[in-house]
PDB file of N, CA and C in Angstrom:
ATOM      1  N   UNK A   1     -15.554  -9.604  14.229  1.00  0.00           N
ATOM      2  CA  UNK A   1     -16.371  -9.457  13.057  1.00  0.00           C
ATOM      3  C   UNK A   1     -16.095 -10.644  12.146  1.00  0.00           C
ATOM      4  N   UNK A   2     -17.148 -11.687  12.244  1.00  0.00           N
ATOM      5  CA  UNK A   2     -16.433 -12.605  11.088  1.00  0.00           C
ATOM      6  C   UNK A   2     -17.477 -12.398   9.659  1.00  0.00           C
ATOM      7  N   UNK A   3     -16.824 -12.789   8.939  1.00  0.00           N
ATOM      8  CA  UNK A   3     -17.139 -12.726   7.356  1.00  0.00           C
ATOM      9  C   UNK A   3     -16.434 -13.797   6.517  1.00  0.00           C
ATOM     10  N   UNK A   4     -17.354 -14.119   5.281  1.00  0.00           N
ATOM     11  CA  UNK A   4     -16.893 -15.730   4.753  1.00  0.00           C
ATOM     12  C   UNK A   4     -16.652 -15.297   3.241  1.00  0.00           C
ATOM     13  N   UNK A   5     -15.665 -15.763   2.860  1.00  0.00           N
ATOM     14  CA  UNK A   5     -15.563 -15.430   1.355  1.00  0.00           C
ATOM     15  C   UNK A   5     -16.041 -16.709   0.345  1.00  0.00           C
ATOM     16  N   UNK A   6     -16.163 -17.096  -0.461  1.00  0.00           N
ATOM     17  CA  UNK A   6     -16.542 -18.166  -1.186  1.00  0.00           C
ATOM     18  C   UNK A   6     -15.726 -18.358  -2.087  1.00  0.00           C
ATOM     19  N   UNK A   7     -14.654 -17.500  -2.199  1.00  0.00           N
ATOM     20  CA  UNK A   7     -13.364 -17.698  -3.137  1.00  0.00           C
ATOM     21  C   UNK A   7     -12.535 -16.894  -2.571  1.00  0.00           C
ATOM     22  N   UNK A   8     -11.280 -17.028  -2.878  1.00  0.00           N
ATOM     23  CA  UNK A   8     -10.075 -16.113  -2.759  1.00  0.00           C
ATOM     24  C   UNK A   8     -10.191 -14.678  -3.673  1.00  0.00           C
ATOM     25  N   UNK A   9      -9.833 -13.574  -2.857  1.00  0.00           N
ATOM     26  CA  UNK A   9     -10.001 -12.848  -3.376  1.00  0.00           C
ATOM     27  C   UNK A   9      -9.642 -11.482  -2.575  1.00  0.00           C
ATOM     28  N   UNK A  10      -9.651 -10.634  -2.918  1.00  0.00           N
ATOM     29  CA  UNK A  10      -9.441  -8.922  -1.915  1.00  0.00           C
ATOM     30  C   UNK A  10      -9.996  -8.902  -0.891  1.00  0.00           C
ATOM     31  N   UNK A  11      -9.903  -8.420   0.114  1.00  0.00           N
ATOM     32  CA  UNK A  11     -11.474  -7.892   1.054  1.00  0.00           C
ATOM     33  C   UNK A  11     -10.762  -6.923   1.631  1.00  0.00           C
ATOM     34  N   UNK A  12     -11.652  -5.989   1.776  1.00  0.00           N
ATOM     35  CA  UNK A  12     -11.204  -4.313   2.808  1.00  0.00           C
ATOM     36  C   UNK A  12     -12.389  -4.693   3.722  1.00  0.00           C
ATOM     37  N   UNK A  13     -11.414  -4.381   5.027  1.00  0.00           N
ATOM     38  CA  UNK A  13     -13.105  -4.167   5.838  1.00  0.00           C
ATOM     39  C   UNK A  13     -12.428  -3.177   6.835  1.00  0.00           C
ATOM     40  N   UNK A  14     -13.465  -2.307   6.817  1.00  0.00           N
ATOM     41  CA  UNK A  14     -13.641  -0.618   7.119  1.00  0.00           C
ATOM     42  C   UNK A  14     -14.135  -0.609   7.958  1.00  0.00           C
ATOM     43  N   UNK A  15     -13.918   0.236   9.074  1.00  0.00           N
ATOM     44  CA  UNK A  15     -14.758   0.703  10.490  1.00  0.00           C
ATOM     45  C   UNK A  15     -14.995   2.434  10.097  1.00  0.00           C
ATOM     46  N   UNK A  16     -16.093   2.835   9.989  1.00  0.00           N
ATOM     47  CA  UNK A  16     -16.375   4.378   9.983  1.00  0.00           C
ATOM     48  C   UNK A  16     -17.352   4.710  11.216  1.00  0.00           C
ATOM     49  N   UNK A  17     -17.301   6.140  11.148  1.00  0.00           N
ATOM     50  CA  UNK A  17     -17.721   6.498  12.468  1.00  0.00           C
ATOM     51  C   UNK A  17     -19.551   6.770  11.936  1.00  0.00           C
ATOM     52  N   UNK A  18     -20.132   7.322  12.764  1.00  0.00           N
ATOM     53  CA  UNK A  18     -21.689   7.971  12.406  1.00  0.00           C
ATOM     54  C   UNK A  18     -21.509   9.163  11.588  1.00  0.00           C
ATOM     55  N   UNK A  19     -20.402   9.783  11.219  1.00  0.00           N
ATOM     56  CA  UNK A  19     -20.428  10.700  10.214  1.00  0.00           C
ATOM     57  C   UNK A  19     -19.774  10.506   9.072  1.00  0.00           C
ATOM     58  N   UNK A  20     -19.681   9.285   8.863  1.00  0.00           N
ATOM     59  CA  UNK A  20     -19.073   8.567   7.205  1.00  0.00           C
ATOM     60  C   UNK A  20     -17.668   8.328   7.322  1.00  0.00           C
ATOM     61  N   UNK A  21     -17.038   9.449   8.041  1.00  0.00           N
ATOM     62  CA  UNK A  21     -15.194   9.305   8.044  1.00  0.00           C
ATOM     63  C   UNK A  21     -15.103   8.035   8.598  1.00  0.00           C
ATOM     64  N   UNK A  22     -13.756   7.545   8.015  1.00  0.00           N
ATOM     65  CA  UNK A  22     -13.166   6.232   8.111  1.00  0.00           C
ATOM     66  C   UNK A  22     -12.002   6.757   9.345  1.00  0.00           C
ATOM     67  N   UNK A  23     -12.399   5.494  10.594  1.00  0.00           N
ATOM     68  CA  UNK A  23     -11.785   5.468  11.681  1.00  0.00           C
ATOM     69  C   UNK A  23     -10.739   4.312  11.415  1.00  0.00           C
ATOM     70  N   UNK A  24     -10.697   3.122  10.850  1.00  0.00           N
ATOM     71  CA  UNK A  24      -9.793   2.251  10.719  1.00  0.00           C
ATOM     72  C   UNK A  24      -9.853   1.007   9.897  1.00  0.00           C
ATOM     73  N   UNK A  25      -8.833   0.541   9.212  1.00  0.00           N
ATOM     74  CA  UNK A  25      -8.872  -0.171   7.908  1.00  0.00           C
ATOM     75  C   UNK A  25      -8.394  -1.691   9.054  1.00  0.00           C
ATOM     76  N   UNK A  26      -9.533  -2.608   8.676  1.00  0.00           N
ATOM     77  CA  UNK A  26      -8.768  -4.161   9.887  1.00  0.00           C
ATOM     78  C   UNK A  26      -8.328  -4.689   8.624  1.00  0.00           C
ATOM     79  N   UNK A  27      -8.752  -4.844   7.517  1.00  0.00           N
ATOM     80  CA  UNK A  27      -8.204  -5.484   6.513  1.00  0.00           C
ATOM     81  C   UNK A  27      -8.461  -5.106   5.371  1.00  0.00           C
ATOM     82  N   UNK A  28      -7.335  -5.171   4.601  1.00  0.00           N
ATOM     83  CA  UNK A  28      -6.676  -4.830   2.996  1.00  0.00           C
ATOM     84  C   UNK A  28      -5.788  -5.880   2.345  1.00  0.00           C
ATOM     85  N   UNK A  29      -6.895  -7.027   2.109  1.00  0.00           N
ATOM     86  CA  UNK A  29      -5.587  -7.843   1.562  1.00  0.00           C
ATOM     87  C   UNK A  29      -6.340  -8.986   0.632  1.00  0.00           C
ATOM     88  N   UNK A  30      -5.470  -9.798   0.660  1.00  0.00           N
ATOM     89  CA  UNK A  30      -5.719 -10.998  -0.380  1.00  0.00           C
ATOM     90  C   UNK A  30      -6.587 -11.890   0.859  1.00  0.00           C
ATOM     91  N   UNK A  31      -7.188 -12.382   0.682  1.00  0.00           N
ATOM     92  CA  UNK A  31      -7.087 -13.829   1.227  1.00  0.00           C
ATOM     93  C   UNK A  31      -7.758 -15.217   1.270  1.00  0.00           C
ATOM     94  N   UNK A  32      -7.808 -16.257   1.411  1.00  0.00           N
ATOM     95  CA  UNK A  32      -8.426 -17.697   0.956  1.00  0.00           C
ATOM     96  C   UNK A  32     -10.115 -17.741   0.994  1.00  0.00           C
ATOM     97  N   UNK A  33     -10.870 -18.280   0.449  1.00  0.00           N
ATOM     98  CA  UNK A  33     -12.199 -18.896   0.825  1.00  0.00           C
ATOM     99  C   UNK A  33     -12.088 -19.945   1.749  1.00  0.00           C
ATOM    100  N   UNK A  34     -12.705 -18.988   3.190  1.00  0.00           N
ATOM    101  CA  UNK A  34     -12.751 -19.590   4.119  1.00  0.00           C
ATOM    102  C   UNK A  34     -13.905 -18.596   4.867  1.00  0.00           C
ATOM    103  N   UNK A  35     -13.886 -18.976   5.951  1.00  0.00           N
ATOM    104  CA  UNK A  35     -14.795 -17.733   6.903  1.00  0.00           C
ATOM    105  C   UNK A  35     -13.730 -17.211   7.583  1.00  0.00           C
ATOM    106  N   UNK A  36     -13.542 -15.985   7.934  1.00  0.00           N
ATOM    107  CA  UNK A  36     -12.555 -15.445   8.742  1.00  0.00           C
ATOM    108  C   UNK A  36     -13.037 -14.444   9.600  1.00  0.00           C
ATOM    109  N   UNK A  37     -12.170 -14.168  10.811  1.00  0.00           N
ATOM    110  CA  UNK A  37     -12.068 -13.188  11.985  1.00  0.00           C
ATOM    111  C   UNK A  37     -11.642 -12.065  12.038  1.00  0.00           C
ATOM    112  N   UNK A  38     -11.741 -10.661  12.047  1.00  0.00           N
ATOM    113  CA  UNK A  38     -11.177  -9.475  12.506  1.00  0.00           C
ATOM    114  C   UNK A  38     -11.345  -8.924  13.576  1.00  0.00           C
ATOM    115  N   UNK A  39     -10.559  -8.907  14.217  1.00  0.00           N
ATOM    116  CA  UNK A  39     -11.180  -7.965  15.986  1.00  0.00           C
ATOM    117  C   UNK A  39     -11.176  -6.614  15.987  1.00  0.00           C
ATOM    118  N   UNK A  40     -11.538  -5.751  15.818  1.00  0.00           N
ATOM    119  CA  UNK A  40     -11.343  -4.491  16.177  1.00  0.00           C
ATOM    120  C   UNK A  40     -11.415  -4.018  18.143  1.00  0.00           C
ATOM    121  N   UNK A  41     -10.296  -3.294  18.263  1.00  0.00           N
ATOM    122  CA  UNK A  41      -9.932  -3.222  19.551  1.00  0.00           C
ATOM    123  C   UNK A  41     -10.667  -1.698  19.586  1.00  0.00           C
ATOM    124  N   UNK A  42     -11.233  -1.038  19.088  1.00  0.00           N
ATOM    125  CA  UNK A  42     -11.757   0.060  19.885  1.00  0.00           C
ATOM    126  C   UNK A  42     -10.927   1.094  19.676  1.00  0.00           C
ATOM    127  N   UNK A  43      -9.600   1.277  18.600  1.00  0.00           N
ATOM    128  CA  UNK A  43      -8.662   2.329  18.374  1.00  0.00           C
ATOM    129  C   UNK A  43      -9.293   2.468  16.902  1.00  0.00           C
ATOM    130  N   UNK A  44      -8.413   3.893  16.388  1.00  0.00           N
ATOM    131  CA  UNK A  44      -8.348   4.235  15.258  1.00  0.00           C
ATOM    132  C   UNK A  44      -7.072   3.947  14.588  1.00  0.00           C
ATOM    133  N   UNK A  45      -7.033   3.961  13.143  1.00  0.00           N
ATOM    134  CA  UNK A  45      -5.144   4.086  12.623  1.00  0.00           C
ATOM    135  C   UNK A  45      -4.162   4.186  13.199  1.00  0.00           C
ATOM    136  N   UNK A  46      -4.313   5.755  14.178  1.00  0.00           N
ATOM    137  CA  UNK A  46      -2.961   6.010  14.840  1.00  0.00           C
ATOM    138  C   UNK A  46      -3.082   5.742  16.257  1.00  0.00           C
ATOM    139  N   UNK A  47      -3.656   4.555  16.269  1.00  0.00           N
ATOM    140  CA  UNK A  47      -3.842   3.887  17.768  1.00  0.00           C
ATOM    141  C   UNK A  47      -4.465   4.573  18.850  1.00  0.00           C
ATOM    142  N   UNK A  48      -5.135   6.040  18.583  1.00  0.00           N
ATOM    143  CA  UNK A  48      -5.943   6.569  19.499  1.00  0.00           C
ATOM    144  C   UNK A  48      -7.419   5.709  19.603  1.00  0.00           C
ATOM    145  N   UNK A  49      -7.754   5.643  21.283  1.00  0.00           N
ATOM    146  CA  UNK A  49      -8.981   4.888  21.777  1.00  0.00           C
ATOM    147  C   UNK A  49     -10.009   5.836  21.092  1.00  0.00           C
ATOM    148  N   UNK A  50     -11.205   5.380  20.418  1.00  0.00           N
ATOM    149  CA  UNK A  50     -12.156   6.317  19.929  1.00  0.00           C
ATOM    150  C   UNK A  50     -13.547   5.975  21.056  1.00  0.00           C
ATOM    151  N   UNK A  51     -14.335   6.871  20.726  1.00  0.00           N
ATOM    152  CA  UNK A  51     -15.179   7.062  21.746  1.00  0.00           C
ATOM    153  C   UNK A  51     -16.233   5.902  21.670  1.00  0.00           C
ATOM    154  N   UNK A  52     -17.278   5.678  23.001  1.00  0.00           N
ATOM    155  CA  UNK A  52     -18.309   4.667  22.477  1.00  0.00           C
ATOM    156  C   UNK A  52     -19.259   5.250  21.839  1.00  0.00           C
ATOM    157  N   UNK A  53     -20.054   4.529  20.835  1.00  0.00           N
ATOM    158  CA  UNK A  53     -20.720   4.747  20.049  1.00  0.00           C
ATOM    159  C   UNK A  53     -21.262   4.166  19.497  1.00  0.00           C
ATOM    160  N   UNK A  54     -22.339   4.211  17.972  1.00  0.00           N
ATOM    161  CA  UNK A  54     -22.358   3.188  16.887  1.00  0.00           C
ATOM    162  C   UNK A  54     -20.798   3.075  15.624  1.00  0.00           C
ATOM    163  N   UNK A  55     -21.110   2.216  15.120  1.00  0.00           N
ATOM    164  CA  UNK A  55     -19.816   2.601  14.242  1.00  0.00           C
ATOM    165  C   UNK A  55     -20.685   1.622  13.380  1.00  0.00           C
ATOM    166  N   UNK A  56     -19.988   2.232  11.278  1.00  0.00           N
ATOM    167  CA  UNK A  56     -20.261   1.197  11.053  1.00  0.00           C
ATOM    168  C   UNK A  56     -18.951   0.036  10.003  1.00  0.00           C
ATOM    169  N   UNK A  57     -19.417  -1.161  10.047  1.00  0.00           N
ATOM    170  CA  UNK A  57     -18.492  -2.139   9.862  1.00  0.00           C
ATOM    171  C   UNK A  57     -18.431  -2.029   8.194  1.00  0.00           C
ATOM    172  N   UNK A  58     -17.755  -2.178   7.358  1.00  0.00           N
ATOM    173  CA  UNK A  58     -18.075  -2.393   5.961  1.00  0.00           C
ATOM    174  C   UNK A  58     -16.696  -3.012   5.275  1.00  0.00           C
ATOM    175  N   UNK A  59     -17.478  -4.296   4.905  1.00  0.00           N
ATOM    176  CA  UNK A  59     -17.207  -5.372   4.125  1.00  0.00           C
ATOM    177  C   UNK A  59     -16.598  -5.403   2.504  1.00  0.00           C
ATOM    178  N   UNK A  60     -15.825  -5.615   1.445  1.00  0.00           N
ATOM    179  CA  UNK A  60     -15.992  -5.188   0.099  1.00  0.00           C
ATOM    180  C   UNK A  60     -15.192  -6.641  -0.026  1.00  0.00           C
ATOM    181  N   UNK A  61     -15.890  -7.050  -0.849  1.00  0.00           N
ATOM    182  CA  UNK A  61     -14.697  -8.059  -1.935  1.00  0.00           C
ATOM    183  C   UNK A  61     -15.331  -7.831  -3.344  1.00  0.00           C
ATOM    184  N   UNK A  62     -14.796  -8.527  -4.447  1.00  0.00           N
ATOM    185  CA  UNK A  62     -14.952  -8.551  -6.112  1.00  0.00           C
ATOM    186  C   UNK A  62     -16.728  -8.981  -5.912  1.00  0.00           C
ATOM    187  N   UNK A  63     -17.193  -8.097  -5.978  1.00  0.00           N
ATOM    188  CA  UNK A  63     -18.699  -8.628  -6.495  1.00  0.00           C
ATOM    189  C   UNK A  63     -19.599  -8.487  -5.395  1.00  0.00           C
ATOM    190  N   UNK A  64     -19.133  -7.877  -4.148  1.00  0.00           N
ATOM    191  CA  UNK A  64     -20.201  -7.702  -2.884  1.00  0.00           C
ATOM    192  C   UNK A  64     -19.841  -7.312  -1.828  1.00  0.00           C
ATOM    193  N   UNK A  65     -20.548  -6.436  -1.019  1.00  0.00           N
ATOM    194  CA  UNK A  65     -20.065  -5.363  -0.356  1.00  0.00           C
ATOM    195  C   UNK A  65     -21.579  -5.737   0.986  1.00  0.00           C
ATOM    196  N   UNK A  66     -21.231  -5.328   2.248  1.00  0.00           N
ATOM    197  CA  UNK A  66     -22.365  -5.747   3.063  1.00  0.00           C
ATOM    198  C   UNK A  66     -21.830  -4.552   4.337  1.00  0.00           C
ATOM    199  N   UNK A  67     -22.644  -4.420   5.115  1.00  0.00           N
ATOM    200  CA  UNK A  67     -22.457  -3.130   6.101  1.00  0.00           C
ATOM    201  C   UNK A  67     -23.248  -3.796   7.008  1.00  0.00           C
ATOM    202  N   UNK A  68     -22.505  -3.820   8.581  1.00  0.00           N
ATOM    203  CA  UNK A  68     -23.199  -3.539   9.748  1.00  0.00           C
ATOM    204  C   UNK A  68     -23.115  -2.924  10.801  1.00  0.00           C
ATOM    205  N   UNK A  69     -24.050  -2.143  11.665  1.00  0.00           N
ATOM    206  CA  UNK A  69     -23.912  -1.387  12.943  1.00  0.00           C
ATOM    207  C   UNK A  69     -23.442  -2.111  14.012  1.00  0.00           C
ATOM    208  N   UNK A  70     -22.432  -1.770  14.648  1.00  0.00           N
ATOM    209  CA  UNK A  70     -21.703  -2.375  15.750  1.00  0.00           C
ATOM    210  C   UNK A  70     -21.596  -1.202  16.813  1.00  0.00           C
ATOM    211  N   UNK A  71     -21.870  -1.724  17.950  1.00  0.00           N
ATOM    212  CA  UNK A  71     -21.891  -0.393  19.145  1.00  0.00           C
ATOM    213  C   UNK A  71     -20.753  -0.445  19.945  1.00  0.00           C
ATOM    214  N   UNK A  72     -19.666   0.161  20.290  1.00  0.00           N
ATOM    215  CA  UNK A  72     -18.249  -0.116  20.892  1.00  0.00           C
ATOM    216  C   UNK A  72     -18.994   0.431  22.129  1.00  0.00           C
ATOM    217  N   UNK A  73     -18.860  -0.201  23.419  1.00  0.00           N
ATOM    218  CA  UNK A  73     -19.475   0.153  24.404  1.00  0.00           C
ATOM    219  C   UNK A  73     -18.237  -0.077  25.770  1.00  0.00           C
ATOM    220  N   UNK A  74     -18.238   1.139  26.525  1.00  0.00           N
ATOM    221  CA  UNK A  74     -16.783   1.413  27.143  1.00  0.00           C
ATOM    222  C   UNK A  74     -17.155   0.991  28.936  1.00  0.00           C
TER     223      UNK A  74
END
């Protein structure tokens, strides 16, 4: 999943399932204006494999927030 910041700043980016619950946090942190990478491997938090599906991706930093459908396909 890449995503570009234009300044330094927070970003959370969230994986939830098709029923809103949050399956896994790839990032919670500070970090540079740059474009950057997160992989999501197809687990949840406590490292259980979750099923295939849609899922969706969601983005947040100071001032903008963006969401996309990603299909984990097994």
């Amino acid at each position: 999943l890449r995503f570009t910041l234009p300044r330094t700043g927070h970003v959370s980016l969230k994986v939830y399932d098709a029923a809103g619950r949050l399956v896994r946090t790839l990032v919670d942190e500070v970090r540079p204006a740059a474009e950057h990478v997160a992989t999501w491997d197809g687990r949840d938090d406590a490292g259980a494999t979750v099923a295939a599906g849609v899922y969706l991706c969601q983005v947040q930093t100071p001032g903008a927030s963006d969401a996309r459908r990603v299909v984990l396909v097994k």
